[in-house]
Each structure stands twice: as structure tokens, then as C-alpha cells.
N, C-alpha and C. Protein backbone atom coordinates (compact mmCIF):
# COMPACT_ATOMS: atom_id res chain seq x y z
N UNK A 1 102.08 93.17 72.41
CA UNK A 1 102.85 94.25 71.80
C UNK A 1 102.43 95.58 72.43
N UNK A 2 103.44 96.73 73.06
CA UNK A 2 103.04 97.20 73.64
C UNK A 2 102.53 98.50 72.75
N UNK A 3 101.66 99.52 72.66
CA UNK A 3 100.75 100.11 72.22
C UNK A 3 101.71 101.57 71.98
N UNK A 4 101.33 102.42 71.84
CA UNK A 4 101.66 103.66 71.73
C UNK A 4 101.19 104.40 73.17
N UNK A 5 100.03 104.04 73.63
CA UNK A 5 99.87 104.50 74.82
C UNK A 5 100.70 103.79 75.74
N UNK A 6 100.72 103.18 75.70
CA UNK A 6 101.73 102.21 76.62
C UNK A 6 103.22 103.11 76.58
N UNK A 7 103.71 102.93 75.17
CA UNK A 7 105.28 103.98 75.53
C UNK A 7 105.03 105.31 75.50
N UNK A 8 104.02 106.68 75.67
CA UNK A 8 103.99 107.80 76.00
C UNK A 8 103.82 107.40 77.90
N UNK A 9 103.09 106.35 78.26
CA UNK A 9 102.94 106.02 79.74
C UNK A 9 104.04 105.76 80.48
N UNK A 10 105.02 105.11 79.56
CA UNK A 10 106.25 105.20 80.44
C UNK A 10 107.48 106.04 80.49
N UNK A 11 107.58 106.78 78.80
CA UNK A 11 107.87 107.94 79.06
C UNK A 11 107.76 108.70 80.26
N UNK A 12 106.18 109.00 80.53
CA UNK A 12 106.04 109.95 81.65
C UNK A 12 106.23 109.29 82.40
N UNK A 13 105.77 108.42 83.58
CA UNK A 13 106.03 107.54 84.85
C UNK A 13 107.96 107.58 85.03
N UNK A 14 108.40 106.94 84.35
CA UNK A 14 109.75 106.77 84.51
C UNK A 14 110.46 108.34 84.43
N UNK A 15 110.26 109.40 83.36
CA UNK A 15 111.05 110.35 83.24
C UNK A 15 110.62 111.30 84.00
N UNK A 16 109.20 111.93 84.07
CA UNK A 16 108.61 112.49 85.06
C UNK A 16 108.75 111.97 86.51
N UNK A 17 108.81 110.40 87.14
CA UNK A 17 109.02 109.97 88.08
C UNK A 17 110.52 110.59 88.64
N UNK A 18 111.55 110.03 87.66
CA UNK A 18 113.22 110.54 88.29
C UNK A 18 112.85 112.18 88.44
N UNK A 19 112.49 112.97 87.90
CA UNK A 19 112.12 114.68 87.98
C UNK A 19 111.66 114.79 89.11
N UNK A 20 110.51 114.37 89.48
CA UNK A 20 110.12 114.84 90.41
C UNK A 20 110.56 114.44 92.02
N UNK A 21 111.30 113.14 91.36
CA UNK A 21 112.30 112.56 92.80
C UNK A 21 113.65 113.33 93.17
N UNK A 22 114.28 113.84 91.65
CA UNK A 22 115.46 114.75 91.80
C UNK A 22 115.41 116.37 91.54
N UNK A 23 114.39 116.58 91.26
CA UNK A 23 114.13 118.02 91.25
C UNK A 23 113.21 118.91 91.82
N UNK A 24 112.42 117.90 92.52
CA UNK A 24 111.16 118.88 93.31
C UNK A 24 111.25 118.21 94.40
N UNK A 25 110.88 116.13 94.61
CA UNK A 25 110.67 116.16 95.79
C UNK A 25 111.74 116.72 96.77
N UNK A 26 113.42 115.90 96.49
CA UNK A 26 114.35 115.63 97.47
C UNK A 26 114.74 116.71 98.05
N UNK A 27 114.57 118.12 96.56
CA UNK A 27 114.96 119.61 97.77
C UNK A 27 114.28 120.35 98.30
N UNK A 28 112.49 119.71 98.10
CA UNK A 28 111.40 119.81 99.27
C UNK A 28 112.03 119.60 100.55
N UNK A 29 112.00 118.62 100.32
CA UNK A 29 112.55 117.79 101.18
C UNK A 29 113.51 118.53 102.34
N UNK A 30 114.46 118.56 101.70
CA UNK A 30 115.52 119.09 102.56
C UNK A 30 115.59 120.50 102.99
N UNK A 31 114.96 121.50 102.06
CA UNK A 31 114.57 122.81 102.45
C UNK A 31 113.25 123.17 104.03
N UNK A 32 112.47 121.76 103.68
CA UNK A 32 111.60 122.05 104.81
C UNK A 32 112.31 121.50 106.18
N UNK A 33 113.13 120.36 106.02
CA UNK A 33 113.64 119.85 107.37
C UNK A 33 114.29 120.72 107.89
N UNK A 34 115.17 121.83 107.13
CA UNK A 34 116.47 122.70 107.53
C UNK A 34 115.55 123.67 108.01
N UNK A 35 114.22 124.43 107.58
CA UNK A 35 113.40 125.11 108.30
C UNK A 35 112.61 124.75 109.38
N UNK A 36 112.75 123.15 109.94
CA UNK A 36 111.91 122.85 111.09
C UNK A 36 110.91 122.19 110.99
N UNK A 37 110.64 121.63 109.28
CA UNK A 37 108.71 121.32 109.44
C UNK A 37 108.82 120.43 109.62
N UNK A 38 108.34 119.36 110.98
CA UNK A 38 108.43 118.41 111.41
C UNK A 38 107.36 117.37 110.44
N UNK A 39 106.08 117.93 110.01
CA UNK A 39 105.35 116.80 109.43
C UNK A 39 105.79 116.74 107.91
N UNK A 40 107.28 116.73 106.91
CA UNK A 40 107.35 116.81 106.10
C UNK A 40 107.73 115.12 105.64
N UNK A 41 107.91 114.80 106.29
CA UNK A 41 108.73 113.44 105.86
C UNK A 41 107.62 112.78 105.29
N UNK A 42 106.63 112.79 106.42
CA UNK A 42 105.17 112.12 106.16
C UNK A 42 104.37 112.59 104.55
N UNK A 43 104.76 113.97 104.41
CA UNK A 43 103.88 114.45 103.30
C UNK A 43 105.22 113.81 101.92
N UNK A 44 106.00 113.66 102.04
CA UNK A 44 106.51 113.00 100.97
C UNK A 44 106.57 111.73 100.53
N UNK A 45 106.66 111.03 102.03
CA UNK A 45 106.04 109.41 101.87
C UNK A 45 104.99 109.90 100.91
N UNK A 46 103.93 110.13 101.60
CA UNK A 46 102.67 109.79 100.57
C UNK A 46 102.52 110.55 99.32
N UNK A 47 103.33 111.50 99.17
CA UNK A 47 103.55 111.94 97.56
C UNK A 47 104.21 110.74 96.84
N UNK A 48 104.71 110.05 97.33
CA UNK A 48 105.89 108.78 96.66
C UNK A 48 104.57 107.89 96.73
N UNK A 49 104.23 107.45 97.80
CA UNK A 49 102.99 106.59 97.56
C UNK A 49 101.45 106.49 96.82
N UNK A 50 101.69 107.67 96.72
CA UNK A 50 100.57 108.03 95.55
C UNK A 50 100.50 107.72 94.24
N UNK A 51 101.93 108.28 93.70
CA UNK A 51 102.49 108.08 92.71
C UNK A 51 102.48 106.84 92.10
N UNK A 52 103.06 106.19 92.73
CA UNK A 52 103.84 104.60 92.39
C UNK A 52 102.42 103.84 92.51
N UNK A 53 101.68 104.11 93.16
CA UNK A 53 100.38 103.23 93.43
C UNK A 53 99.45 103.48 92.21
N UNK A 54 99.46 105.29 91.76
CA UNK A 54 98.18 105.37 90.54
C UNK A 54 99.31 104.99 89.30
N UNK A 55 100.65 104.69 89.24
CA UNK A 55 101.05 104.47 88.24
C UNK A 55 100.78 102.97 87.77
N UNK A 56 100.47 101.87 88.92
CA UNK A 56 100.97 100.47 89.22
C UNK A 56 99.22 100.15 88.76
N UNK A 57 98.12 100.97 89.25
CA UNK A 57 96.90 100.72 89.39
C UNK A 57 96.36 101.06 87.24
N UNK A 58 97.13 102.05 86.97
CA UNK A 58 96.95 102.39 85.43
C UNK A 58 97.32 100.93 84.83
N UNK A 59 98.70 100.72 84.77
CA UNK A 59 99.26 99.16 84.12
C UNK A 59 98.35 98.22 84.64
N UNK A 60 97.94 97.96 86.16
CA UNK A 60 97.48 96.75 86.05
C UNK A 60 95.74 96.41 85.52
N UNK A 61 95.11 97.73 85.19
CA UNK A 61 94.13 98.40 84.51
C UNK A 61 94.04 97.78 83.26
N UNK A 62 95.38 98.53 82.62
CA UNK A 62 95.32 97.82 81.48
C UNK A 62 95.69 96.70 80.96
N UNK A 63 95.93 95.93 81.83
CA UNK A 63 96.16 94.43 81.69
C UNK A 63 95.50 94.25 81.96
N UNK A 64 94.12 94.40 82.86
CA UNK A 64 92.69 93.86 82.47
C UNK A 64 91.96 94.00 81.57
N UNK A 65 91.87 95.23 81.42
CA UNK A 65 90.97 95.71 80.43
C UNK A 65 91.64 95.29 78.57
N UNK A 66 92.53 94.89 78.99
CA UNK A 66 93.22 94.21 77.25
C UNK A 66 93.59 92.53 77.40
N UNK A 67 93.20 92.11 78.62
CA UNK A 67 93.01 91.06 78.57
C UNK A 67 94.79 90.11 78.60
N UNK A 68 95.47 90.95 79.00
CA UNK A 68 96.96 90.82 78.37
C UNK A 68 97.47 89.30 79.81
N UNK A 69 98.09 88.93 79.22
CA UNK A 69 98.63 87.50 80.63
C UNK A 69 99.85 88.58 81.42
N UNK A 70 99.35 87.74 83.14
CA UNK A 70 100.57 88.62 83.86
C UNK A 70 101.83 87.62 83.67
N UNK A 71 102.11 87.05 82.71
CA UNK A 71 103.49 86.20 82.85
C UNK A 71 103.91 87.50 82.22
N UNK A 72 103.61 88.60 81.20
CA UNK A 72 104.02 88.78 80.58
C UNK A 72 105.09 90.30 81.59
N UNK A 73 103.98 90.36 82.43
CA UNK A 73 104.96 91.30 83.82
C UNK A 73 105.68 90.17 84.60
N UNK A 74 106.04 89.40 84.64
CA UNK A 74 106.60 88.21 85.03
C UNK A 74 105.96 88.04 86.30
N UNK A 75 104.59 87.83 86.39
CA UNK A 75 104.18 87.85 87.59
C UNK A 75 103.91 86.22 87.50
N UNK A 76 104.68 84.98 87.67
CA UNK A 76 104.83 83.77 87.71
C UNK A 76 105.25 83.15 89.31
N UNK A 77 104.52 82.18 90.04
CA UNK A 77 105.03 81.37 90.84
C UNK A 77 106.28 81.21 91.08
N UNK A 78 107.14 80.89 91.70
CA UNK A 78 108.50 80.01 90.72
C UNK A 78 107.95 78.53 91.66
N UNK A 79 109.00 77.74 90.59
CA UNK A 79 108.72 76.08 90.77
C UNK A 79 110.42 75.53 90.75
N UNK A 80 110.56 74.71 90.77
CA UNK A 80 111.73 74.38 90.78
C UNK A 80 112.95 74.41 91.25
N UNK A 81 113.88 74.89 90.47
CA UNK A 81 115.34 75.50 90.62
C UNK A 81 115.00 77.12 90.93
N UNK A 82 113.59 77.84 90.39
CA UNK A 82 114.07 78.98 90.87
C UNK A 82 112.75 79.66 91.92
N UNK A 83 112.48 78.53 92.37
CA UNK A 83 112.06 78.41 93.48
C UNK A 83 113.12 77.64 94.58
N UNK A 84 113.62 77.07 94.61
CA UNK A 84 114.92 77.10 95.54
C UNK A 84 115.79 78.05 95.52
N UNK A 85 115.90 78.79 94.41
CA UNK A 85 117.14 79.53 94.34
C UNK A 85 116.48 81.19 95.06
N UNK A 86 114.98 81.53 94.71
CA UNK A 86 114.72 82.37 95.36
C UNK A 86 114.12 82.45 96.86
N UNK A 87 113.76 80.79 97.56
CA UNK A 87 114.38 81.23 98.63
C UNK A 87 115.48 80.96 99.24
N UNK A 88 116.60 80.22 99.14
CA UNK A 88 117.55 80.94 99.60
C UNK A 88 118.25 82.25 99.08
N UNK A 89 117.68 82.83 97.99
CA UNK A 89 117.77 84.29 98.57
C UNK A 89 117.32 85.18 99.45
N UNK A 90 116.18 84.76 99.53
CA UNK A 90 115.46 85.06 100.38
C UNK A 90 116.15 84.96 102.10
N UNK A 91 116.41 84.06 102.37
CA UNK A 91 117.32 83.60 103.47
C UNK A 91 118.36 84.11 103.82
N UNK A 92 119.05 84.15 102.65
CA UNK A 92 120.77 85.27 102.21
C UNK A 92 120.58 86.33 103.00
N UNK A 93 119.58 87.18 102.61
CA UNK A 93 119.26 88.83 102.76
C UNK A 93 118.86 88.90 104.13
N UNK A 94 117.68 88.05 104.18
CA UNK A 94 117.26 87.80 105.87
C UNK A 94 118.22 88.03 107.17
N UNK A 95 119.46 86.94 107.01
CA UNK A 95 120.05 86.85 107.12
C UNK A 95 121.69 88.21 107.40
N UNK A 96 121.63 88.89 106.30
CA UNK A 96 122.51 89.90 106.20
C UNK A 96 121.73 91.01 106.90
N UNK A 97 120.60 91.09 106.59
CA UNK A 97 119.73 92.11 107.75
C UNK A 97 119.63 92.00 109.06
N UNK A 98 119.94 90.66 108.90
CA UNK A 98 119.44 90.39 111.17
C UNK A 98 121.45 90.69 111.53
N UNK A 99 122.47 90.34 110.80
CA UNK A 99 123.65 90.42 110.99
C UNK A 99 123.86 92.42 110.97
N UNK A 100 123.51 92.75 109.90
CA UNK A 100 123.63 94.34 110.05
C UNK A 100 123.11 95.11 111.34
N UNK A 101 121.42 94.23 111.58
CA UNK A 101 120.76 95.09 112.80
C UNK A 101 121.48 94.72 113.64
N UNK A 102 122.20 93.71 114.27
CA UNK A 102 122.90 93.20 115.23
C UNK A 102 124.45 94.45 115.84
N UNK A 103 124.74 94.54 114.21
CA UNK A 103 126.27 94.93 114.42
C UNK A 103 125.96 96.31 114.33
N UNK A 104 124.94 97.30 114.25
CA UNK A 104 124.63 98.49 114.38
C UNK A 104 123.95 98.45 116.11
N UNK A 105 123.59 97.42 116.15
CA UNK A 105 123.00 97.47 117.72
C UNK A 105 124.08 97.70 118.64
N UNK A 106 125.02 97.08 118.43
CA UNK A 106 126.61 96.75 119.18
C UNK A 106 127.71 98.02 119.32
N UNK A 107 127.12 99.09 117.87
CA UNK A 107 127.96 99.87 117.74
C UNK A 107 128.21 101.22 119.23
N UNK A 108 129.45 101.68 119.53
CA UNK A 108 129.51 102.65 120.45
C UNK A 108 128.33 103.91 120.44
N UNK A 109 128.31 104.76 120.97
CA UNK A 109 128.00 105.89 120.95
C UNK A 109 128.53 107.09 119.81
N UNK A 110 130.40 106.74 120.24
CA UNK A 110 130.78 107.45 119.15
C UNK A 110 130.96 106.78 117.76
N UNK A 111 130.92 105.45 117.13
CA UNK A 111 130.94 105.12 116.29
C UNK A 111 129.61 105.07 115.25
N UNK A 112 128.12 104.78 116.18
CA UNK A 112 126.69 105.68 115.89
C UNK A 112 126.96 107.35 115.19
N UNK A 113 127.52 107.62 115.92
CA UNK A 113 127.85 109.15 115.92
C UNK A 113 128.51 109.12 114.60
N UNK A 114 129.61 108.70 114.09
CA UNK A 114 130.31 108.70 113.09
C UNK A 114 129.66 108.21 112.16
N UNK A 115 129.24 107.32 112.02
CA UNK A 115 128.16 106.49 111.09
C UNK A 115 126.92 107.41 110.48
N UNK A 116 126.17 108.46 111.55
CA UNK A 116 125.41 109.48 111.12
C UNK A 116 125.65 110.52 110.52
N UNK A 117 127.07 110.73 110.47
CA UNK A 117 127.82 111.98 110.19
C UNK A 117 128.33 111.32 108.34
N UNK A 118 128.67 110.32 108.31
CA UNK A 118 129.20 109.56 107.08
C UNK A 118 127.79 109.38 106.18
N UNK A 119 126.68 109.11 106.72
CA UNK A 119 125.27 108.60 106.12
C UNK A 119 124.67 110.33 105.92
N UNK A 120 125.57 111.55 105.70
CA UNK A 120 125.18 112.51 104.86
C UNK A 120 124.03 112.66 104.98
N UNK A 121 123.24 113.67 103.97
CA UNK A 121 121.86 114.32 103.82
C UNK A 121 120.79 112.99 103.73
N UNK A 122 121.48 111.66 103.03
CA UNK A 122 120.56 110.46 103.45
C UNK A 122 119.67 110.59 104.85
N UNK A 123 120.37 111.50 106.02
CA UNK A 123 119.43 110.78 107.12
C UNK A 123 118.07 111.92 107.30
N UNK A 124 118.05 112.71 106.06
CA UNK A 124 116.71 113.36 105.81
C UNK A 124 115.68 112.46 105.43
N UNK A 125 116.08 111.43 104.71
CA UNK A 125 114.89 110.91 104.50
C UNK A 125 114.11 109.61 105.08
N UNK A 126 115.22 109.18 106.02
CA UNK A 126 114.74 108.23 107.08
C UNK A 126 113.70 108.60 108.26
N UNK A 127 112.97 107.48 108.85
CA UNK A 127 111.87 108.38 109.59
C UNK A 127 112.91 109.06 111.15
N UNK A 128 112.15 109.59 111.99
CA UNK A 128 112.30 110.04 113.02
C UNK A 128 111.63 109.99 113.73
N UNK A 129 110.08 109.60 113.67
CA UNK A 129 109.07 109.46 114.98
C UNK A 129 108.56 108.08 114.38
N UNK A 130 107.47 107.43 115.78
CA UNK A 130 106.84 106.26 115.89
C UNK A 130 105.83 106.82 114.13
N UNK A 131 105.53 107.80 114.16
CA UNK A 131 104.57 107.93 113.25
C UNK A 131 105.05 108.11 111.46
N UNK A 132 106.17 108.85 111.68
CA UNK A 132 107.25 108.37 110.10
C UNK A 132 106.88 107.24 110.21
N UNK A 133 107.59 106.82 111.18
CA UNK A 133 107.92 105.21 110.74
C UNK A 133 107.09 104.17 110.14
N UNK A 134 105.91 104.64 110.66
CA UNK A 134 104.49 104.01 109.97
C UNK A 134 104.66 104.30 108.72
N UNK A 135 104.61 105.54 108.39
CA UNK A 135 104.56 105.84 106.88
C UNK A 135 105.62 105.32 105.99
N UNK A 136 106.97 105.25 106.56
CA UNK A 136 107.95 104.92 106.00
C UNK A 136 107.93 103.07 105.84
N UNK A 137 106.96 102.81 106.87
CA UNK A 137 106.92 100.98 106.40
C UNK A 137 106.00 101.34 105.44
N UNK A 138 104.95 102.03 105.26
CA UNK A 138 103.75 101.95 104.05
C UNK A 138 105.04 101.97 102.61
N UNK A 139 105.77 103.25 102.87
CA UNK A 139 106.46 103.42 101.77
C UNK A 139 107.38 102.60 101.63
N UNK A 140 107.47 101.69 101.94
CA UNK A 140 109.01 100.33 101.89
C UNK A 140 107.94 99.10 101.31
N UNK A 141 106.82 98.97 101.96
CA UNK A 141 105.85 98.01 100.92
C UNK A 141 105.54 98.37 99.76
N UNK A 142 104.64 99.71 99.59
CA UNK A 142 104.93 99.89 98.34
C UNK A 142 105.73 100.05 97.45
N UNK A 143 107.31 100.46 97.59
CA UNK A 143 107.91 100.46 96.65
C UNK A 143 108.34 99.03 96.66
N UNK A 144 108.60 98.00 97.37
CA UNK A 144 108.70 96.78 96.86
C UNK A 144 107.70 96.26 95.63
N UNK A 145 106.64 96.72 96.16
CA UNK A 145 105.07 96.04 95.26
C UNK A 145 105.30 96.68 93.79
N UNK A 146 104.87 98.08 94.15
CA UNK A 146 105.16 99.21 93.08
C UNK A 146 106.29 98.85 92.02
N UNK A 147 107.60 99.17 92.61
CA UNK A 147 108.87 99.50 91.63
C UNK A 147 108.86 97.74 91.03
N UNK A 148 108.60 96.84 91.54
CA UNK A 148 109.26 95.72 90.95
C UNK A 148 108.00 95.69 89.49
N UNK A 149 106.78 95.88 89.67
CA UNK A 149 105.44 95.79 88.80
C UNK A 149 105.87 96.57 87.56
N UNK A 150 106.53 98.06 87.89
CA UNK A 150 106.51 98.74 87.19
C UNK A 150 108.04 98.92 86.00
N UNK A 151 108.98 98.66 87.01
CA UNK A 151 110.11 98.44 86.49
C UNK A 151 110.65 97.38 85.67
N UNK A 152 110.56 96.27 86.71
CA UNK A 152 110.67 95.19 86.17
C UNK A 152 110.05 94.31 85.53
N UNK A 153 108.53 94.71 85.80
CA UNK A 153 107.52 94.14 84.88
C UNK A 153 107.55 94.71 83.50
N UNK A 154 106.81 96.12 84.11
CA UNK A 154 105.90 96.53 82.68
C UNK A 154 107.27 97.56 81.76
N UNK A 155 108.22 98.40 82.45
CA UNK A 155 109.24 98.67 81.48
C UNK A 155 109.52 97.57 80.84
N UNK A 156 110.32 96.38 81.02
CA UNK A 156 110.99 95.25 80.52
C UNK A 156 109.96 94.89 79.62
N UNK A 157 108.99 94.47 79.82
CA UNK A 157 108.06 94.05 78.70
C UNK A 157 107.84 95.21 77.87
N UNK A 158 107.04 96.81 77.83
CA UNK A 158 107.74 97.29 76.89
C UNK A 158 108.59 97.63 76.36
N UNK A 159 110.10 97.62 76.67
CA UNK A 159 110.78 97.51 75.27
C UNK A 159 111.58 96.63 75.07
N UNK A 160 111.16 95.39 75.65
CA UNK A 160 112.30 94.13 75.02
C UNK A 160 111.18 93.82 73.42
N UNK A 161 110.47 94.70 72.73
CA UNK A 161 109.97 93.89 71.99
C UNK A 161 111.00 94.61 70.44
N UNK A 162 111.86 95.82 71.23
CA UNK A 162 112.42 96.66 69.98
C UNK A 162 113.97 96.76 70.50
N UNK A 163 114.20 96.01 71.73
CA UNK A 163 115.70 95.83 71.94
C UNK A 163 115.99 94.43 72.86
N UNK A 164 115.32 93.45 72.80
CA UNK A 164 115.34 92.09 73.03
C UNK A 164 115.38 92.26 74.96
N UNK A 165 115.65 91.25 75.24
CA UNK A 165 115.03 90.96 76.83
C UNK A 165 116.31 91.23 77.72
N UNK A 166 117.40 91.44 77.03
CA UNK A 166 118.76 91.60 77.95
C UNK A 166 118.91 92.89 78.00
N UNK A 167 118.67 93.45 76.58
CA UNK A 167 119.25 95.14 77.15
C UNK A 167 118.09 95.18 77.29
N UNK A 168 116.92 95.25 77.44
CA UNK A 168 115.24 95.85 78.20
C UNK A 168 115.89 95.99 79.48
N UNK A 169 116.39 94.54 79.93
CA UNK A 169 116.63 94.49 81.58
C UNK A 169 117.99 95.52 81.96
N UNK A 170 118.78 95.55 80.94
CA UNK A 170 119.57 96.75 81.44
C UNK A 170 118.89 98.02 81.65
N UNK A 171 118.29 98.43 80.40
CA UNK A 171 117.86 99.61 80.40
C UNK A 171 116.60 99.90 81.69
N UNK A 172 116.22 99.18 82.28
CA UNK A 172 115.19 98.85 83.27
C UNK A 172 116.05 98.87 84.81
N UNK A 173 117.66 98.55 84.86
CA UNK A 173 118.15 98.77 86.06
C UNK A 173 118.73 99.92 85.83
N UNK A 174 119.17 100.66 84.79
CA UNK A 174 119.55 101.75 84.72
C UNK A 174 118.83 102.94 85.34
N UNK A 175 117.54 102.77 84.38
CA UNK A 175 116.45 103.74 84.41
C UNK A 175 115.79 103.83 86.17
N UNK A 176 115.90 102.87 86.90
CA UNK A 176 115.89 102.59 88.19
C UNK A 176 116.67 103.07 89.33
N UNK A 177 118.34 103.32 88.66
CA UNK A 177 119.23 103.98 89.11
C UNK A 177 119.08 105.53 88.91
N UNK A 178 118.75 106.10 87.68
CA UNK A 178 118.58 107.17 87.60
C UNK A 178 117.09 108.04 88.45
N UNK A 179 116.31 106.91 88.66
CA UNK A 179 115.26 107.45 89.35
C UNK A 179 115.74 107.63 90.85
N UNK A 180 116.63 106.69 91.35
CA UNK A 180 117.11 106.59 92.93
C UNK A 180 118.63 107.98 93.02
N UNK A 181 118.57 108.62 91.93
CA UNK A 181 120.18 109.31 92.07
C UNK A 181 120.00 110.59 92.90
N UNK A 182 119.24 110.82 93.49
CA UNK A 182 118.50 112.20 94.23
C UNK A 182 119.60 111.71 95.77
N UNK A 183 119.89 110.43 95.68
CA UNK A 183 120.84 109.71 97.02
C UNK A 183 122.27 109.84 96.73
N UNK A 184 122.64 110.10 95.48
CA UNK A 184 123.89 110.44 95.28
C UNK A 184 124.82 108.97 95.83
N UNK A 185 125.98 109.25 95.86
CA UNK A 185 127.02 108.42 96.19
C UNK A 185 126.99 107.91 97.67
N UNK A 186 126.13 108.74 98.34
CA UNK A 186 126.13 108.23 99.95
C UNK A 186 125.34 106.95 99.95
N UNK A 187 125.08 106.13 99.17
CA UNK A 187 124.62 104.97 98.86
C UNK A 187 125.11 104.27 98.87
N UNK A 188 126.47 104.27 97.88
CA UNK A 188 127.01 103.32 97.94
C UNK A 188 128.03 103.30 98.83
N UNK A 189 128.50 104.71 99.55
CA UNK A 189 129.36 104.14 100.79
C UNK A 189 128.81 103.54 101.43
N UNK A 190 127.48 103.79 101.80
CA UNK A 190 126.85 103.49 103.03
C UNK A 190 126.66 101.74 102.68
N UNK A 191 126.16 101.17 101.88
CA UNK A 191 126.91 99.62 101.32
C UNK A 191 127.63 99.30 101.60
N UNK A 192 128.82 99.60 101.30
CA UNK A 192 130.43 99.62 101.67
C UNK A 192 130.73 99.42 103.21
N UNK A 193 129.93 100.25 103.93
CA UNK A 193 130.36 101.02 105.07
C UNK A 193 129.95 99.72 106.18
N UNK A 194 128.06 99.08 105.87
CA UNK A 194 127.56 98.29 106.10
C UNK A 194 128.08 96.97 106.15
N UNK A 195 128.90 96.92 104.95
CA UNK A 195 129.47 95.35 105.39
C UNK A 195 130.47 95.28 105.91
N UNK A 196 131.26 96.20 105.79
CA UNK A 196 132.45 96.35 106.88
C UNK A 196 131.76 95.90 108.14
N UNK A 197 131.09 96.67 108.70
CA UNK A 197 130.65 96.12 110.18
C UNK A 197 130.51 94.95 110.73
């Protein structure tokens, strides 16, 4: 049962998290690139990686220190049916990624060109040097590690115990969406845009 500290903790993490992704970092962000500062990308990776890591390192803290089971973050094996079923998802995606890198590899000069022009203020936050890019794989592991622990674990487990396990999981992809909305709609064209190719 999750504690009182537990829901002031996700209060802040989740509501403070979307804030500081839509109101401080992203027009950091974009105010320093439009002025030139080349090492900014890097200093926001690791503001994002900081974050998500002392938030992930608090929860999994206190699931030691309370002795609590990680099934209860659904941190389970799979066996079975959903162990087949997750890897061929696994495969699916693989798959749609090596087909995307392919058909972006293929693309013209001017259709690159168009594609960068359509992918909006998004291409602020993609890397640009050998050395982003480092940071930007740190930050693509951790938020895999991070967001799934925190979101899908430890939100869902606290509050499916006061609105059952279906709307937890809504309210858990919602609250996920609202943290990612600093990307606006160029998201989902860029989805759109992607499978077209």
C-alpha cells in the first residue's frame, strides 16, 4: 500500500518532471541553440539524466529499505505466451527500425531536406556531434530504464490501489504524454510521416 510519502513523491517527480520538461528545460533549450551555444544539448541530456536516475534510485531505495516485492513494479521475467509475445515484439520494432533506417538512407537530398524542414523545432533536440551522440545514447538508455521503472512501475502501482489497475494504466500513459508534450504535434506527424516511407 503505497504510503503518503510515496504519493507527495510522485506528485513531485511526475508534475514537477512535465514543468521542468515544458517550461524551463525545452525553451532552454531552444533559446541557447538560436544564440549559438554549441555545448547545450549535452547540458540537458544530463539535466534529464540526472533527474530520471535520482528519481528511479529514490523508488528503488525504497523498495529496499521496505522490503516491498519488485513484481509489484512489474519487474517479472516473462515465461510463456508473454514471453513469446514480447519477443516478437521485440522483432516487430527491430525490424520497423532497420526498414525506417534503410528508407531514410535511400532518401534524396531534397527529400532529407524536406523531411528536416517538416521535423520542426524537434531537430533541436536531436544530437549533432560524435559527442551529443554519446550523450544522447546515455539519454535513450536511461529513459528506457528510468521512464518504464517509474511510470509504469511505480505510478501504476501507486494508484491502482484507489482507482484499480486499468485506469492506473491509463492515467500512467496519459501522465507520460503530458510529460513528452514540450514535442507538440511534430510527433505525431513525424510517425505518420515515417511510415509512409
Amino acid at each position: 500500500m503505497p504510503t503518503a510519502i510515496d504519493l507527495v513523491f510522485a506528485i513531485f517527480v511526475f508534475v514537477a518532471g512535465a514543468f521542468l520538461d515544458y517550461y524551463v528545460l525545452w525553451p532552454y533549450l531552444l533559446r541557447k541553440i538560436s544564440g549559438g551555444d554549441v555545448g547545450v544539448r549535452t547540458r540537458v541530456y544530463s539535466i534529464i539524466m540526472a533527474w530520471l536516475w535520482l528519481a528511479t534510485i529514490f523508488v528503488a531505495g525504497r523498495w529496499w529499505l521496505l522490503a516491498r516485492p519488485c513484481t509489484a513494479l512489474w519487474l517479472l521475467p516473462p515465461h510463456g505466451w508473454r514471453l513469446l509475445a514480447s519477443t516478437l515484439a521485440f522483432l516487430a520494432v527491430a525490424a520497423l527500425w532497420l526498414l525506417q533506417t534503410r528508407s531514410l538512407a535511400r532518401l534524396s537530398a531534397e527529400n532529407r531536406a524536406a523531411l528536416r524542414h517538416r521535423s520542426g523545432h524537434l531537430l533541436a533536440l536531436v544530437p549533432h556531434t560524435t559527442t551529443e551522440y554519446r550523450w544522447f545514447v546515455g539519454l535513450s538508455v536511461t529513459a528506457g530504464i528510468c521512464e518504464e521503472l517509474l511510470y509504469r512501475g511505480f505510478l501504476v502501482w501507486t494508484l491502482q490501489h484507489w482507482v484499480g489497475l486499468g485506469w492506473a494504466a491509463a492515467v500512467s500513459v496519459i501522465v507520460f504524454g503530458a510529460a513528452h508534450a514540450y514535442q507538440g504535434k511534430d510527433v505525431w506527424r513525424g510517425w505518420a510521416e515515417s511510415a509512409e516511407l
